[in-house]
Protein backbone atom coordinates (compact mmCIF):
# COMPACT_ATOMS: atom_id res chain seq x y z
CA UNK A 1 20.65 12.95 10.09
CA UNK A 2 19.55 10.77 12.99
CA UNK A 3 17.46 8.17 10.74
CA UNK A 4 20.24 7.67 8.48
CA UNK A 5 21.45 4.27 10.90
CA UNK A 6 17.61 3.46 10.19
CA UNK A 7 18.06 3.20 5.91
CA UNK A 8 21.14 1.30 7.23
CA UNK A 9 19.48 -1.79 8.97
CA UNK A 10 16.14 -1.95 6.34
CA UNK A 11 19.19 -2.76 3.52
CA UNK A 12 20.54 -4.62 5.91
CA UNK A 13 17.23 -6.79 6.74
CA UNK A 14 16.19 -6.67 3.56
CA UNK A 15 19.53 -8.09 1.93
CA UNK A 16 19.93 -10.57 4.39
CA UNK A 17 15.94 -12.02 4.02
CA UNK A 18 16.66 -11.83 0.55
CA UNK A 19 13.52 -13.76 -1.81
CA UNK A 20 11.46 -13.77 -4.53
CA UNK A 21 7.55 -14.95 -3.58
CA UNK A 22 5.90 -17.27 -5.48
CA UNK A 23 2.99 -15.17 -6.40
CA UNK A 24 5.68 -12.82 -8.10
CA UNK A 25 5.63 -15.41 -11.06
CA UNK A 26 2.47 -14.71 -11.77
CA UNK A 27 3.34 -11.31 -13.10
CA UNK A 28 6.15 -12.19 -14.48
CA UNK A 29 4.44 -14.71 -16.66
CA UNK A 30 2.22 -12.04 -18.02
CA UNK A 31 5.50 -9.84 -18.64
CA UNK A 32 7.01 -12.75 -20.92
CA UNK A 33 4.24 -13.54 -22.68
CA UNK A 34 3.53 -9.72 -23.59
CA UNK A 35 7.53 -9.30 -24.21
CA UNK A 36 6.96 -12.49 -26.53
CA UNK A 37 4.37 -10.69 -28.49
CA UNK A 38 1.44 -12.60 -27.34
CA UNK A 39 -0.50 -10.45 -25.15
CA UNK A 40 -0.95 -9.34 -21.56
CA UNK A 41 -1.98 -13.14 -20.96
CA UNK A 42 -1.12 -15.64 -18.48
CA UNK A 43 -1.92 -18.75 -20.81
CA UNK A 44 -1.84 -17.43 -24.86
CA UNK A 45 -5.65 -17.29 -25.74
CA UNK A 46 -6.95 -16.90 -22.59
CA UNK A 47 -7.59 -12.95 -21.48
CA UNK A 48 -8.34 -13.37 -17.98
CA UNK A 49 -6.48 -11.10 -15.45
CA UNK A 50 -5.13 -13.36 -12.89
CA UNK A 51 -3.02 -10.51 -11.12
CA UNK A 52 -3.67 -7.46 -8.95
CA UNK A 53 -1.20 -5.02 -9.76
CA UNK A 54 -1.70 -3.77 -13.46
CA UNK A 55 0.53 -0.77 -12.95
CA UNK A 56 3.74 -2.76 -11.37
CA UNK A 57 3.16 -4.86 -14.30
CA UNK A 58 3.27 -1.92 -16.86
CA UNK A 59 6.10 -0.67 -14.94
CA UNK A 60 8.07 -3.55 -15.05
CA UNK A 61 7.01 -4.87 -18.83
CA UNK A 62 9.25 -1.11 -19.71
CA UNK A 63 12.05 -2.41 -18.10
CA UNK A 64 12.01 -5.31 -19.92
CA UNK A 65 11.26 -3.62 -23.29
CA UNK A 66 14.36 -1.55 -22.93
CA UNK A 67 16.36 -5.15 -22.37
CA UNK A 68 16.63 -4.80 -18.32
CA UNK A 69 16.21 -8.11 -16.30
CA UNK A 70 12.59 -7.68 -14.61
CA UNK A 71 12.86 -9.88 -12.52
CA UNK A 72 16.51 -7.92 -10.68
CA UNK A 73 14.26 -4.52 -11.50
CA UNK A 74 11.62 -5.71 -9.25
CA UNK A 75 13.60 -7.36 -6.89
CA UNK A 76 15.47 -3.59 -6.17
CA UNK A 77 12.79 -1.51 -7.13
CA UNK A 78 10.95 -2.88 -4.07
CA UNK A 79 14.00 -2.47 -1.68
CA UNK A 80 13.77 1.32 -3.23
CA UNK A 81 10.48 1.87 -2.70
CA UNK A 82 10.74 0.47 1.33
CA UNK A 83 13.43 2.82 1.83
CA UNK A 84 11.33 5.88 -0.17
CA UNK A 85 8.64 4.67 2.40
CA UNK A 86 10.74 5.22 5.36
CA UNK A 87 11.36 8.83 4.24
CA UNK A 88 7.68 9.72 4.26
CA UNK A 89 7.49 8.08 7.83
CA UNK A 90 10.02 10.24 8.93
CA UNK A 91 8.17 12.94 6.83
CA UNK A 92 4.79 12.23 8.42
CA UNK A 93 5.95 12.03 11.93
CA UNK A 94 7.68 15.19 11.47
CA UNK A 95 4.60 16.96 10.71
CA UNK A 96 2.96 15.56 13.68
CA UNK A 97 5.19 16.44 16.71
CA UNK A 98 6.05 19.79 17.78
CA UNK A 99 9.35 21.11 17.63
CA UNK A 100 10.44 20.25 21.17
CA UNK A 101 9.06 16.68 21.09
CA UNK A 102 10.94 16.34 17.34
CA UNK A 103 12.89 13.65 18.18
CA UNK A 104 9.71 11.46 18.34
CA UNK A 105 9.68 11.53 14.75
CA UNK A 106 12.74 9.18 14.58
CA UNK A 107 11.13 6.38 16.38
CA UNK A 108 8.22 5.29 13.78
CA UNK A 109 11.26 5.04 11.23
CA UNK A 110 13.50 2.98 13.12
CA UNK A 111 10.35 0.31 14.74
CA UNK A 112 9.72 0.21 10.34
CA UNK A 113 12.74 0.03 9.67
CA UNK A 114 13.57 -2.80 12.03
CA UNK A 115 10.53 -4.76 11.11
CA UNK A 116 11.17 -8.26 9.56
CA UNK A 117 8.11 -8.39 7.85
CA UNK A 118 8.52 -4.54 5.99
CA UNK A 119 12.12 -5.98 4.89
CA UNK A 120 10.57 -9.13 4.24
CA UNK A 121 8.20 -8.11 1.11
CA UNK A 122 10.54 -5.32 -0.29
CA UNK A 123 12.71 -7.61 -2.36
CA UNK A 124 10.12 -10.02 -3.12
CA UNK A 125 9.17 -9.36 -6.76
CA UNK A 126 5.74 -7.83 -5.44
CA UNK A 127 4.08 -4.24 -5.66
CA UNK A 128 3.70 -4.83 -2.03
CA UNK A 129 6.22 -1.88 -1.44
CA UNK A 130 5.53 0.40 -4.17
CA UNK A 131 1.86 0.46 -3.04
CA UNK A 132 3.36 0.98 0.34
CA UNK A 133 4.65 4.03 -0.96
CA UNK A 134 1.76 5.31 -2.70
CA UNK A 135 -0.40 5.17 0.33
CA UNK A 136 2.02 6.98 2.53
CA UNK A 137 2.05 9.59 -0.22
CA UNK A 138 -0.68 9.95 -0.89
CA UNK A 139 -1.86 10.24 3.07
CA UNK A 140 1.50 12.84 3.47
CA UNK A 141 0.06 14.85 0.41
CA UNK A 142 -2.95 14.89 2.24
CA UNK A 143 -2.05 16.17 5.19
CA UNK A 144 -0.28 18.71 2.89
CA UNK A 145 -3.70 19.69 1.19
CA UNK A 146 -1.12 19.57 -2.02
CA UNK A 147 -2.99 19.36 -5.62
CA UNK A 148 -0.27 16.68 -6.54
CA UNK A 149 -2.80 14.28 -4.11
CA UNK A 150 -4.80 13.53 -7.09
CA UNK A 151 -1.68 12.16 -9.33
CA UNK A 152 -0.50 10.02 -6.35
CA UNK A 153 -3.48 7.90 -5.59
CA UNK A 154 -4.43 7.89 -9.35
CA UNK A 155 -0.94 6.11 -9.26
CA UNK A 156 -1.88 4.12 -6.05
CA UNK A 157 -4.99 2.43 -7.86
CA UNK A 158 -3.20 1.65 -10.90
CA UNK A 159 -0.44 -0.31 -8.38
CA UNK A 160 -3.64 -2.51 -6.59
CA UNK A 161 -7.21 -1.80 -6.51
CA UNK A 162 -6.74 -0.86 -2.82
CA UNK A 163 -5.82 2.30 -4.07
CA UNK A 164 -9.51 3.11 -4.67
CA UNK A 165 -9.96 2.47 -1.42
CA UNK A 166 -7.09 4.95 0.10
CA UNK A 167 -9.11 7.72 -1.80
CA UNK A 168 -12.30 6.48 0.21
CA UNK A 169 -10.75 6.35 3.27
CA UNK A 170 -9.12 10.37 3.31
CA UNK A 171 -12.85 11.37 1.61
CA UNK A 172 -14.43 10.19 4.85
CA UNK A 173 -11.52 11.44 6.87
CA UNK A 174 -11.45 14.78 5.18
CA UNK A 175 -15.61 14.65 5.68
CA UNK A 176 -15.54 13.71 9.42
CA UNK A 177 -12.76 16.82 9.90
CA UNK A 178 -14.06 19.05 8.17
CA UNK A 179 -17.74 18.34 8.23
CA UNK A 180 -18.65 19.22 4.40
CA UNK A 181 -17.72 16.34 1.52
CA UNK A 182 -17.47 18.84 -1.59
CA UNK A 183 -14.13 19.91 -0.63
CA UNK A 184 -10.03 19.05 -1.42
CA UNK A 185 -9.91 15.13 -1.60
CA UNK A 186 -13.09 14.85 -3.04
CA UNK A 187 -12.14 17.04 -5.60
CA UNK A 188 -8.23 14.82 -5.82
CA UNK A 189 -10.32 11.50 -6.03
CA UNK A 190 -12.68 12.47 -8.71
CA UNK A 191 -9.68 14.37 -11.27
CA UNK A 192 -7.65 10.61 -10.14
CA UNK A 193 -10.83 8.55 -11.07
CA UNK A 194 -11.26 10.64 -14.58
CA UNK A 195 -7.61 10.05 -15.44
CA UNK A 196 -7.82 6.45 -14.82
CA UNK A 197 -10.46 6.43 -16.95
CA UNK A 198 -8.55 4.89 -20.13
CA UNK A 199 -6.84 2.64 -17.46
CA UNK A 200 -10.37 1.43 -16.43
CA UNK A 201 -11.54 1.36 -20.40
CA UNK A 202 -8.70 -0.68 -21.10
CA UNK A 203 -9.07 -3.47 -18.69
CA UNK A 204 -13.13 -3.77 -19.32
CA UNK A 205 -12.39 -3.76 -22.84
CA UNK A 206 -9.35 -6.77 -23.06
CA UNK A 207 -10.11 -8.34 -19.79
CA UNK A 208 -13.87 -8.58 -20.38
CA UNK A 209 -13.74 -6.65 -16.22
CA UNK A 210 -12.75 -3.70 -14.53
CA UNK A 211 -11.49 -5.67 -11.24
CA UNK A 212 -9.00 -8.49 -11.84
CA UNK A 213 -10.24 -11.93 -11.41
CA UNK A 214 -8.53 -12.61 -7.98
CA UNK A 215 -10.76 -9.82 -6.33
CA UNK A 216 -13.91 -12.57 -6.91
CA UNK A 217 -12.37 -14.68 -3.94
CA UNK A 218 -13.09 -11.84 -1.77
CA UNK A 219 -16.52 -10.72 -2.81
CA UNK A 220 -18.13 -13.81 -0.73
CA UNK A 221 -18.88 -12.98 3.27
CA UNK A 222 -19.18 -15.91 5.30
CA UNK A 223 -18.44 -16.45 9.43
CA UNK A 224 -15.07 -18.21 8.55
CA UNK A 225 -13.93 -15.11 6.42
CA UNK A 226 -14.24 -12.97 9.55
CA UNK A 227 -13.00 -15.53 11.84
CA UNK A 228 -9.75 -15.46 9.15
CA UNK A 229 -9.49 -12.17 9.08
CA UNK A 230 -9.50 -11.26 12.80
CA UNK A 231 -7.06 -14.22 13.10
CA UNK A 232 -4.49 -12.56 10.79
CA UNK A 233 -5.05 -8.58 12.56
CA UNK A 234 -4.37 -10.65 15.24
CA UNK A 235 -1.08 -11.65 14.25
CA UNK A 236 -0.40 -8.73 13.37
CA UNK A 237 -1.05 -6.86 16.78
CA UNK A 238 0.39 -9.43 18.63
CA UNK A 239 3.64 -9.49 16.69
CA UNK A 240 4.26 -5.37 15.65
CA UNK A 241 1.41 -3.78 17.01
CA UNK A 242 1.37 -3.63 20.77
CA UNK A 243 -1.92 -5.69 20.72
CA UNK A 244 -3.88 -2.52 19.34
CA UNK A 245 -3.08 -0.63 22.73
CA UNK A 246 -1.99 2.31 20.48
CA UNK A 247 -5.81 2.11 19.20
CA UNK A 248 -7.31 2.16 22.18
CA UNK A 249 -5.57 4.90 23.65
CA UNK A 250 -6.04 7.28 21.13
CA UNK A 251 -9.92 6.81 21.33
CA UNK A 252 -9.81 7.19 24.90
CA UNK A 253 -8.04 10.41 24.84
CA UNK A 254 -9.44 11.43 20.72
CA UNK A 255 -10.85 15.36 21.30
CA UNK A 256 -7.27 15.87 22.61
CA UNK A 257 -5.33 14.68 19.34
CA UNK A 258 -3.92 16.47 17.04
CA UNK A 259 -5.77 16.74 13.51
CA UNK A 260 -2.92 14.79 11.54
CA UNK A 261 -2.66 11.77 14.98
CA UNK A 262 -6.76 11.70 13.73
CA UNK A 263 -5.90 10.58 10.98
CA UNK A 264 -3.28 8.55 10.99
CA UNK A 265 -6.14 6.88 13.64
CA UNK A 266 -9.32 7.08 11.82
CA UNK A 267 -6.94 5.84 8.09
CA UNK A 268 -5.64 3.18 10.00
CA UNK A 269 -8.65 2.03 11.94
CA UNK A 270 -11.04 1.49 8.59
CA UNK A 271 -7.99 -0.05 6.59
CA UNK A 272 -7.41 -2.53 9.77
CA UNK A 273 -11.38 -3.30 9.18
CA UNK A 274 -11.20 -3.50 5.49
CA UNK A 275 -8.09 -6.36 6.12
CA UNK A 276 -10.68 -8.42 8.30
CA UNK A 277 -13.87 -7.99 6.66
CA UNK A 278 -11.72 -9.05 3.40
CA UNK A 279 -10.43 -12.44 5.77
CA UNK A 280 -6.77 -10.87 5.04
CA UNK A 281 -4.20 -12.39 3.26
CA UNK A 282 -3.65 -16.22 2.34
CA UNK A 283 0.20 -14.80 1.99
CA UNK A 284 1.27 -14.07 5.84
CA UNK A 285 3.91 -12.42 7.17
CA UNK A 286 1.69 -9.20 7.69
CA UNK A 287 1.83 -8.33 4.09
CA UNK A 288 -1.62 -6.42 4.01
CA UNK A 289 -0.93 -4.25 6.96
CA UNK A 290 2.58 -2.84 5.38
CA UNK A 291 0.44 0.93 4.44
CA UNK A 292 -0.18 0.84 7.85
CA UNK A 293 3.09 0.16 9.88
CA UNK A 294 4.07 3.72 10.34
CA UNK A 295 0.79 4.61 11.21
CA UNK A 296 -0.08 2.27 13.90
């Protein structure tokens, strides 16, 4: 297959940038002190949840429980979960050009693929990747109209809260498309909210708070949080994404896309504005924008 060489330099990149973040010991602080037997807890006593991805924790507190190193599980589980993201690029681009301009479908993978920053986070301890993942699915399983859609971003807010935002993003997609709202992802994101019901229960009841503390920085709006976050898009368009030229093409030419390019467009143009309206990330390297890399 031509993207093979592509799988080839990600393990490559990611190998050689080889890291665990800081932030990563967060989680894993909570994962020895529940493996210890006192709680999901950073300090013992104290049920506050000072971390954002309650299902990578879950995920790797199993590991541990069946005597697996966490920390090497999270480590390669994020290098796994980069190169399971490169497939559904490949994937998603394949569904968008026609079969003489198939080809095309190789580039997104290899520009990914090549990126320092995408290699950068998939070793690095974080759910960065695995959400990664779930967003891609979850937008591929859209385009599908596949019932699995519901399971995948039920899985994508249990990773990060942004997940409840990936479901809001294809409900206004699918409503903009189609023009009616009562229809297949509204459907997917209500049977994904009702299953994470018990996820939700959970957290309220032992954490006191359905969002984990962390999210509280970001609830404040203030001139310097947009200024922040329009510096970091910035960054990010200046380093990967041909300064947003992409963007602005597509508008210009829109009623002549196809209906998957709209929404790799319209997902990817309310995420960007979530990242900035949020102030993005005080982690840089691009980390927020990784759902997005393929797209844009």
């Amino acid at each position: 297959m031509p993207v093979l060489p592509a799988f080839g330099l990600y393990i490559y990149l990611a190998r050689y940038l080889d890291f665990i973040q800081d932030d990563a010991y967060i989680t894993f602080r909570y994962i020895a002190n529940y493996l210890n037997g006192h709680g999901l807890v950073y300090n013992i006593g104290e049920h506050i949840e000072g971390f954002t991805n309650f299902g990578w924790t879950v995920y790797l507190i199993l590991w541990g429980s069946w005597g697996f190193d966490y920390i090497t599980v999270a480590k390669y589980s994020g290098m796994i979960f980069g190169a399971l993201s490169l497939a559904l690029i490949y994937m998603i681009a394949s569904r968008i050009f026609e079969k003489e301009y198939k080809w095309f479908a190789v580039l997104p993978v290899y520009l990914v693929a090549g990126n320092f920053a995408f290699a950068y986070w998939s070793p690095a301890g974080l759910e960065s990747s695995a959400f990664t993942f779930l967003a891609l699915l979850s937008v591929y399983l859209y385009l599908r109209k596949s019932r699995l859609l519901a399971a995948a971003l039920a899985l994508a807010v249990w990773v990060r809260p942004e997940g409840a935002l990936v479901a809001i993003i294809l409900v206004i997609i699918e409503s903009i498309c189609s023009r009616k709202l009562l229809q297949f992802t509204f459907i997917s994101a209500a049977i994904a909210f009702i299953v994470s019901l018990p996820f939700l229960a959970f957290k309220l009841l032992y954490y006191g708070s359905i969002l984990p503390n962390p999210f509280y920085a970001k609830t404040g709006f203030d001139t310097e949080q947009l200024i922040s976050g329009l510096e970091y898009a910035g960054q990010f368009f200046h380093h990967y994404g041909f300064w947003g030229v992409g963007f602005i093409v597509s508008l210009l030419f829109y009623k002549r896309l196809s209906a998957a390019v709209k929404v790799m467009l319209i997902f990817s143009l309310i995420y960007s504005g979530y990242i900035i309206f949020i102030g993005g990330d005080v982690l840089k390297v691009h980390r927020f924008f990784l759902p997005i890399f393929g797209m844009t």
